[in-house]
C-alpha atoms as a PDB file:
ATOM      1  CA  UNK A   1     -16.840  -8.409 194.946  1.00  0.00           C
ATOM      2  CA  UNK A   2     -20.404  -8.762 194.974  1.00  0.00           C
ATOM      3  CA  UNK A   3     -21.800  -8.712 191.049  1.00  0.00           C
ATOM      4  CA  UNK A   4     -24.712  -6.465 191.821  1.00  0.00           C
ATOM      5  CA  UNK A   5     -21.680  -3.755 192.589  1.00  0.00           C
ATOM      6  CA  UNK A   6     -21.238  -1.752 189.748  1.00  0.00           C
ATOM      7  CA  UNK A   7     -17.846  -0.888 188.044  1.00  0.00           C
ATOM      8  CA  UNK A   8     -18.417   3.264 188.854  1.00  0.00           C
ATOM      9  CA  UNK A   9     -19.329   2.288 192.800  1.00  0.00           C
ATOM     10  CA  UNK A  10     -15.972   0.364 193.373  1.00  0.00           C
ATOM     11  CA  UNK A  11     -14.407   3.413 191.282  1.00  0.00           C
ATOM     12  CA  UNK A  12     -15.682   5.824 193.753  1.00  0.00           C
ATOM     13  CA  UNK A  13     -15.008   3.962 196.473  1.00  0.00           C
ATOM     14  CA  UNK A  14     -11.655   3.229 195.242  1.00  0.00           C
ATOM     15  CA  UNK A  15     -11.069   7.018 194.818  1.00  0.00           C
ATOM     16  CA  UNK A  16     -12.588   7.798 198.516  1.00  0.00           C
ATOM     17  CA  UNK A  17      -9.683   5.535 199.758  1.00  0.00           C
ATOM     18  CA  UNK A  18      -7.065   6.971 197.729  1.00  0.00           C
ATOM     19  CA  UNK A  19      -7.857  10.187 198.923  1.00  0.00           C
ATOM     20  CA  UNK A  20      -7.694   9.276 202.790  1.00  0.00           C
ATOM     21  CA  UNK A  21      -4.499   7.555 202.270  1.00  0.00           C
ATOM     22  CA  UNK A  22      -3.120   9.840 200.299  1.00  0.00           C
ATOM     23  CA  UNK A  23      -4.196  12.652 202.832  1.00  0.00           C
ATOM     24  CA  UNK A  24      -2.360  10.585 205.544  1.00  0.00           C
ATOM     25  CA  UNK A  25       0.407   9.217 204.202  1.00  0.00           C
ATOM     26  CA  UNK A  26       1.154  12.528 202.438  1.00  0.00           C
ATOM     27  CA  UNK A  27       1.971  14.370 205.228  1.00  0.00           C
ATOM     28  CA  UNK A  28       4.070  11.758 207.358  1.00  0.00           C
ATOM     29  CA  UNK A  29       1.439   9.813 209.057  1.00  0.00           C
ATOM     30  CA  UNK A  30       3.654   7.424 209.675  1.00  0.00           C
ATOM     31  CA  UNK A  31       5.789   9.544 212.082  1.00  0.00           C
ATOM     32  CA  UNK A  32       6.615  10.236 215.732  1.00  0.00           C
ATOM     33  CA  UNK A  33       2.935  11.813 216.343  1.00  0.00           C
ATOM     34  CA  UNK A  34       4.578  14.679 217.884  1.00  0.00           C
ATOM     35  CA  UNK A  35       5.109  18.420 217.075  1.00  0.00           C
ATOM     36  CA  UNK A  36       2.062  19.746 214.875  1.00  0.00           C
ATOM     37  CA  UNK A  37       1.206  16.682 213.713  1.00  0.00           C
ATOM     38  CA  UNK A  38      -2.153  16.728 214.268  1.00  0.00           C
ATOM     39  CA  UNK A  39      -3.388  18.085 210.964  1.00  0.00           C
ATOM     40  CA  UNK A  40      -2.602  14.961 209.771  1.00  0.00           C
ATOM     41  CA  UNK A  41      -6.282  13.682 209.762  1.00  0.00           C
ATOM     42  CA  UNK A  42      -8.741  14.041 206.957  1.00  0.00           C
ATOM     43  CA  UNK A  43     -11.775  15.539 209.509  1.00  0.00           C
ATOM     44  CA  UNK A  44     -15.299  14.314 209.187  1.00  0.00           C
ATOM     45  CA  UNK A  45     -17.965  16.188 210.897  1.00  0.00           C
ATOM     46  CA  UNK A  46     -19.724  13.275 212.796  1.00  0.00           C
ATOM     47  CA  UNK A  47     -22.097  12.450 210.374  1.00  0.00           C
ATOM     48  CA  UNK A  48     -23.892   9.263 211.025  1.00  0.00           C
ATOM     49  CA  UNK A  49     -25.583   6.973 208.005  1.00  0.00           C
ATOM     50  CA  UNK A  50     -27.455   3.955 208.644  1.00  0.00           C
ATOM     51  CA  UNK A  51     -27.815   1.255 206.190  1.00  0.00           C
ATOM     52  CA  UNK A  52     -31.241  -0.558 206.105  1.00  0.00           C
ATOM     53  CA  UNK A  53     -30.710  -4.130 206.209  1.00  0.00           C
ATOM     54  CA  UNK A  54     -31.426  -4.684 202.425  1.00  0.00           C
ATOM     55  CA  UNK A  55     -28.991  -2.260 201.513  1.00  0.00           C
ATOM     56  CA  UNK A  56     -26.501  -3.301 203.711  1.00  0.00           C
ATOM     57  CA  UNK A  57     -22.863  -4.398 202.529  1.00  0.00           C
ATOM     58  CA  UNK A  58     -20.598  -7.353 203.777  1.00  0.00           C
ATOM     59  CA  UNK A  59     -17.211  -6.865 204.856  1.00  0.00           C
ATOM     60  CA  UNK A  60     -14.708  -9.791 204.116  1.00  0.00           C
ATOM     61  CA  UNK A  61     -11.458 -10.965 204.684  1.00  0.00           C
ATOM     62  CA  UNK A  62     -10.671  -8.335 207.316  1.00  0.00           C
ATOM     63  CA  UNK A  63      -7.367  -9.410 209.354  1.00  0.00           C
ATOM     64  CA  UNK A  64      -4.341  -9.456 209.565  1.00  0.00           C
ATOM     65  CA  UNK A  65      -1.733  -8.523 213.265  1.00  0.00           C
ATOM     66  CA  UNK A  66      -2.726  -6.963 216.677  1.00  0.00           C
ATOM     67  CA  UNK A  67      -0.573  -4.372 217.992  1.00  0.00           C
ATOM     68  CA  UNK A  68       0.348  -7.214 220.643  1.00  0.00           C
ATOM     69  CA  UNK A  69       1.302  -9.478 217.709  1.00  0.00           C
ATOM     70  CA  UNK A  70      -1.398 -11.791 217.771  1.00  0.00           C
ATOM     71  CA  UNK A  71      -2.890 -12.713 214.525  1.00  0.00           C
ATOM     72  CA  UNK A  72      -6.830 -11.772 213.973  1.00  0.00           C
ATOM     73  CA  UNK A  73      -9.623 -12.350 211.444  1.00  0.00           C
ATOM     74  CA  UNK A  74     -12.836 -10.339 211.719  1.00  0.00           C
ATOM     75  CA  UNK A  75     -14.480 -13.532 210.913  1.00  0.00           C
ATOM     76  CA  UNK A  76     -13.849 -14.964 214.728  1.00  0.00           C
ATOM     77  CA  UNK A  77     -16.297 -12.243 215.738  1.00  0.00           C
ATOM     78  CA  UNK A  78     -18.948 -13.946 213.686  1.00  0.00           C
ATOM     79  CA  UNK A  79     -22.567 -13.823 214.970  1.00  0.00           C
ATOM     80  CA  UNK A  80     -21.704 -10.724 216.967  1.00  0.00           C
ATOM     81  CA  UNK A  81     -22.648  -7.006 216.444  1.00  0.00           C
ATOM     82  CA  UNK A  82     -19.296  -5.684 215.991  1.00  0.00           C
ATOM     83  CA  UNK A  83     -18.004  -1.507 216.098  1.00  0.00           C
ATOM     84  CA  UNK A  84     -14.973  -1.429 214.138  1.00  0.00           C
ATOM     85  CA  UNK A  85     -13.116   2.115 214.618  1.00  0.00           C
ATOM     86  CA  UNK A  86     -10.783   3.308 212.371  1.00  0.00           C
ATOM     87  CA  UNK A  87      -7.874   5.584 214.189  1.00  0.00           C
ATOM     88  CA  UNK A  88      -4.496   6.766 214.970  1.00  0.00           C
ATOM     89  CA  UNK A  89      -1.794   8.284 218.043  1.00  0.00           C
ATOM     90  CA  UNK A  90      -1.404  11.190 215.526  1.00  0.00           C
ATOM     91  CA  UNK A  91      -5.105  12.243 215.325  1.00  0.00           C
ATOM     92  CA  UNK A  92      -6.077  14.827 217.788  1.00  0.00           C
ATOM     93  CA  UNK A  93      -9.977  13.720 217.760  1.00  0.00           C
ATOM     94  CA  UNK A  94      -9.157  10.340 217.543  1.00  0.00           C
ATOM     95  CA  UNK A  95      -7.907  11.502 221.316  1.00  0.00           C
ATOM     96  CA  UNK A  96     -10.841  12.930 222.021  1.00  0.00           C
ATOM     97  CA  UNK A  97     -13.465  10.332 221.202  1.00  0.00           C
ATOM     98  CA  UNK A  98     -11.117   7.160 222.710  1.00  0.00           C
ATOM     99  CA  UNK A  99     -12.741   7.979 226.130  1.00  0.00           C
ATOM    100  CA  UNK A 100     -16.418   7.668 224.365  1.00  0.00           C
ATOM    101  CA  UNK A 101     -15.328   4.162 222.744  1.00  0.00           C
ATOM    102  CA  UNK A 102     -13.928   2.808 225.885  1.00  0.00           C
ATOM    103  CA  UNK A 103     -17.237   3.804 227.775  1.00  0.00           C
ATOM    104  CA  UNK A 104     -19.646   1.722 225.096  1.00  0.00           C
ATOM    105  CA  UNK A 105     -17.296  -1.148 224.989  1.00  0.00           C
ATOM    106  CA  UNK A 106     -17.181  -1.964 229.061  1.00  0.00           C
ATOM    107  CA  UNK A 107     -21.401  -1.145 228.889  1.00  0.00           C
ATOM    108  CA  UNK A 108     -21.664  -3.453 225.933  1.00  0.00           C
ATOM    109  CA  UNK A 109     -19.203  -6.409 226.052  1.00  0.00           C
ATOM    110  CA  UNK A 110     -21.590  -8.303 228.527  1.00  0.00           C
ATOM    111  CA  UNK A 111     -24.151  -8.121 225.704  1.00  0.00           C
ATOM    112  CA  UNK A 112     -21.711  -9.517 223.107  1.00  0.00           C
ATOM    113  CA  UNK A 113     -21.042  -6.526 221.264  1.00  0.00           C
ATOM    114  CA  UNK A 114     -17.252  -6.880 220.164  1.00  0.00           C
ATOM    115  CA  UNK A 115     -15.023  -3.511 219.313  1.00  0.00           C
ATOM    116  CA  UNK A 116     -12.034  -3.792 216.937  1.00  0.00           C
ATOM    117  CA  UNK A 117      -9.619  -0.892 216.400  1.00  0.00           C
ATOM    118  CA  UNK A 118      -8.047  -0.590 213.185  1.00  0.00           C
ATOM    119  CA  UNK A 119      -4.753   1.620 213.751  1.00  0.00           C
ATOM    120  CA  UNK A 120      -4.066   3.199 210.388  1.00  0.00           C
ATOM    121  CA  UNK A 121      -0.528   4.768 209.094  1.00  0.00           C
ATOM    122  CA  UNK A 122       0.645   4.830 213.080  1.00  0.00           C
ATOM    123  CA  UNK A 123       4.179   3.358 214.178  1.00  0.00           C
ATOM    124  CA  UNK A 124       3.256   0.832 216.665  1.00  0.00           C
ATOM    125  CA  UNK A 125       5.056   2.346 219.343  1.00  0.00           C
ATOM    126  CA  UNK A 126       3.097   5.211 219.594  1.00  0.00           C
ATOM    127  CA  UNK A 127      -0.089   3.196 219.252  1.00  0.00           C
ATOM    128  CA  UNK A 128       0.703   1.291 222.178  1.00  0.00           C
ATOM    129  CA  UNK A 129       1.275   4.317 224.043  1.00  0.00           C
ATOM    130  CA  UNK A 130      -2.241   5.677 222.741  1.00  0.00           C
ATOM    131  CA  UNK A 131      -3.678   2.787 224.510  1.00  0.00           C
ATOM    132  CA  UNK A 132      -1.842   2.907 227.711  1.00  0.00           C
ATOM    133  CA  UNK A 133      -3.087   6.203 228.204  1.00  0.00           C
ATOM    134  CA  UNK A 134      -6.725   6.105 227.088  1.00  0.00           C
ATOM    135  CA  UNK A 135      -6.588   2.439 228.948  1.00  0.00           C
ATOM    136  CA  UNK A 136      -8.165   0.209 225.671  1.00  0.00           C
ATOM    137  CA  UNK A 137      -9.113  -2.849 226.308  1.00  0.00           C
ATOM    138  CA  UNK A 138     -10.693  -3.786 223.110  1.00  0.00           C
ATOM    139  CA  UNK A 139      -7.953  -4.716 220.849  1.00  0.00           C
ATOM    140  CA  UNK A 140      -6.974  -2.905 217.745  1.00  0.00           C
ATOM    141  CA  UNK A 141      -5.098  -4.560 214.177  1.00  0.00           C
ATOM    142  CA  UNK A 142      -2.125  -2.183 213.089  1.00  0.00           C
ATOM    143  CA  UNK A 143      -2.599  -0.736 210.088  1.00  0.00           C
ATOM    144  CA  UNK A 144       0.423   0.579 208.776  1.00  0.00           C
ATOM    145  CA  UNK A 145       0.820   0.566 205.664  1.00  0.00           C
ATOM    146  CA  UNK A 146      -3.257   1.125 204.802  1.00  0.00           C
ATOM    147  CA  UNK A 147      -3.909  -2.491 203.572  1.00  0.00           C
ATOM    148  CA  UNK A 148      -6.596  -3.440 206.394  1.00  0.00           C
ATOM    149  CA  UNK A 149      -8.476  -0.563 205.657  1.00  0.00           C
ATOM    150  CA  UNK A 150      -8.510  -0.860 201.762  1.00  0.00           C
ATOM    151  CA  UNK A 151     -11.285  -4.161 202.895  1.00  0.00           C
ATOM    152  CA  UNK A 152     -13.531  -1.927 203.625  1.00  0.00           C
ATOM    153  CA  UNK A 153     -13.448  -0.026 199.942  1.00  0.00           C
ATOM    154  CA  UNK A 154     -17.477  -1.089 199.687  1.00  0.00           C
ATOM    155  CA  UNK A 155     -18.505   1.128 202.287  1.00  0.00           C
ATOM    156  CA  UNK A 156     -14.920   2.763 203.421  1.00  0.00           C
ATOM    157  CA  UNK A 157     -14.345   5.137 206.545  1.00  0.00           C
ATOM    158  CA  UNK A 158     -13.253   8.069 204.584  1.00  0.00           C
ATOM    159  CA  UNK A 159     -11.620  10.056 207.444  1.00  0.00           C
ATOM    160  CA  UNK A 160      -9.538   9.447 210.535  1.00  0.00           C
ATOM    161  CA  UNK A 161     -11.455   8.944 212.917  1.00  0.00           C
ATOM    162  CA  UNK A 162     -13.893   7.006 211.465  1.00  0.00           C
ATOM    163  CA  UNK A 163     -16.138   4.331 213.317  1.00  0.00           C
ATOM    164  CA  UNK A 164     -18.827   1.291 211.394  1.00  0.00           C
ATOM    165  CA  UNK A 165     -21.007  -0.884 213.220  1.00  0.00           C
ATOM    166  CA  UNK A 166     -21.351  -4.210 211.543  1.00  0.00           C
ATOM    167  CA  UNK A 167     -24.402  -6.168 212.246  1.00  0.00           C
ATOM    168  CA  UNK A 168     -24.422  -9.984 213.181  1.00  0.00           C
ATOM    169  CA  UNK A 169     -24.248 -10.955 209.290  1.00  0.00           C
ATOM    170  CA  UNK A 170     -20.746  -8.736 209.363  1.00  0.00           C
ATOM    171  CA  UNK A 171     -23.047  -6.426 207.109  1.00  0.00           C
ATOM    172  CA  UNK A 172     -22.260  -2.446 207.860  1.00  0.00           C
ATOM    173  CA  UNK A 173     -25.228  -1.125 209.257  1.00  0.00           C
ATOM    174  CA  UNK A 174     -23.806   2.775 210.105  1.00  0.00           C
ATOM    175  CA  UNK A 175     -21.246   4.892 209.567  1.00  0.00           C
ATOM    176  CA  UNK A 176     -20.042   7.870 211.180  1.00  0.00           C
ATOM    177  CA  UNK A 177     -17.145   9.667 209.613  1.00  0.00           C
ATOM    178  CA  UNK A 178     -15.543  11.799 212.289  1.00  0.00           C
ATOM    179  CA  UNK A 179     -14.964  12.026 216.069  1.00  0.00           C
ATOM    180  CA  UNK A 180     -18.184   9.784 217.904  1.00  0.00           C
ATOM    181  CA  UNK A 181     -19.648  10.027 221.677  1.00  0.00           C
ATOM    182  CA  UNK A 182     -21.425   7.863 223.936  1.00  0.00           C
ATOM    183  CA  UNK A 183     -24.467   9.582 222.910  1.00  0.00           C
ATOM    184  CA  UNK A 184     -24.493   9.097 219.175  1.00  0.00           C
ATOM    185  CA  UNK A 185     -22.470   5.379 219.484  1.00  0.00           C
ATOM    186  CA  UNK A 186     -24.179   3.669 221.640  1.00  0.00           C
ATOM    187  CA  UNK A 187     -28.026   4.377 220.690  1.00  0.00           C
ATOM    188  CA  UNK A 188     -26.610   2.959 217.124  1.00  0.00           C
ATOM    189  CA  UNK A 189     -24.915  -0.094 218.888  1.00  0.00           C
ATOM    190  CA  UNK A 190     -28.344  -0.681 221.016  1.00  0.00           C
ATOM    191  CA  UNK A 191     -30.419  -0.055 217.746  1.00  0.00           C
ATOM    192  CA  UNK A 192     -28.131  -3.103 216.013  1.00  0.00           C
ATOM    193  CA  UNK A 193     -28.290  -5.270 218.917  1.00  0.00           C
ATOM    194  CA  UNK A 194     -31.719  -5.200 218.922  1.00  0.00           C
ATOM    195  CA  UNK A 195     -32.132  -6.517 215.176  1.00  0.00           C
ATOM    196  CA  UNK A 196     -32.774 -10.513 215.205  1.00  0.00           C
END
């Protein structure tokens, strides 16, 4: 932890996370994504904050297993603007803005923009089969049981679906807690691209 972070930030932060984990994991998240499921999402209304570079916050020791079973550290995408979206088969706008991600990854892979998925209290079955059908290519750590996401506790997502772009210093430069489109993503991704 960084020692200009104060004791009642990490508290609040600490308290955020509870709250999304315990609104996930309270009502099954962790379950067959069908039936009404979908309420199992703490919603966001697609509010975007952008962090000026001085008050920007590092994200370390992010990692951990791909849902094909590869091992990953955040860290190999050093040097490169990365979007990091938090989501899950159970959350109905997570459905809706997979499309939207998809779309600014193929436009913005060739500039060396990376996107990570971080699939959070999902069985991995079911998060496969969310990426079959909304055809991701980026690749996405499985998040089960809440512990990738709890690295993120300086500036956490707060709500499923939840989506950060870190700039090339792996510093989180916006946030946008709730469903995202192509035309609130990718001026953000183009804005942190742009920064040398």
């Amino acid at each position: 932890m960084s020692p200009r972070v104060s004791p009642l930030r990490v508290a609040a932060a600490a308290a955020a996370l509870c709250g999304l984990l315990a609104g996930c994991a309270g009502t099954g998240a962790a379950g067959n994504g069908t039936g009404g499921a979908d309420n199992r999402f703490i919603s966001g209304d697609g509010n975007v904050t952008e962090y000026k570079p001085a008050d920007r916050t590092s994200v370390r020791g992010v990692g951990g297993e791909l849902l094909t079973g590869e091992a990953f550290k955040l860290s190999d995408f050093q040097g490169k603007v990365v979007v990091v979206n938090f989501w899950a088969s159970w959350c109905a706008p997570c459905r809706g803005e997979a499309p939207s991600l998809q779309h600014v990854y193929t436009e913005k892979k060739d500039e060396g923009v990376e996107f990570l998925g971080v699939n959070f209290k999902d069985s991995k079955a079911n998060a496969e089969a969310f990426e079959r059908k909304f055809k991701i290519t980026y690749p996405s750590l499985f998040d089960a049981g809440g512990q990738v996401t709890l690295a993120f506790r300086e500036v956490p997502p707060s709500a499923i679906p939840s989506t950060l772009v870190l700039d090339r210093e792996g510093r989180v430069a916006a946030r946008i807690i709730g469903a995202t489109t192509v035309s609130k993503l990718a001026p953000l991704v183009a804005k942190v691209s742009a920064e040398r």
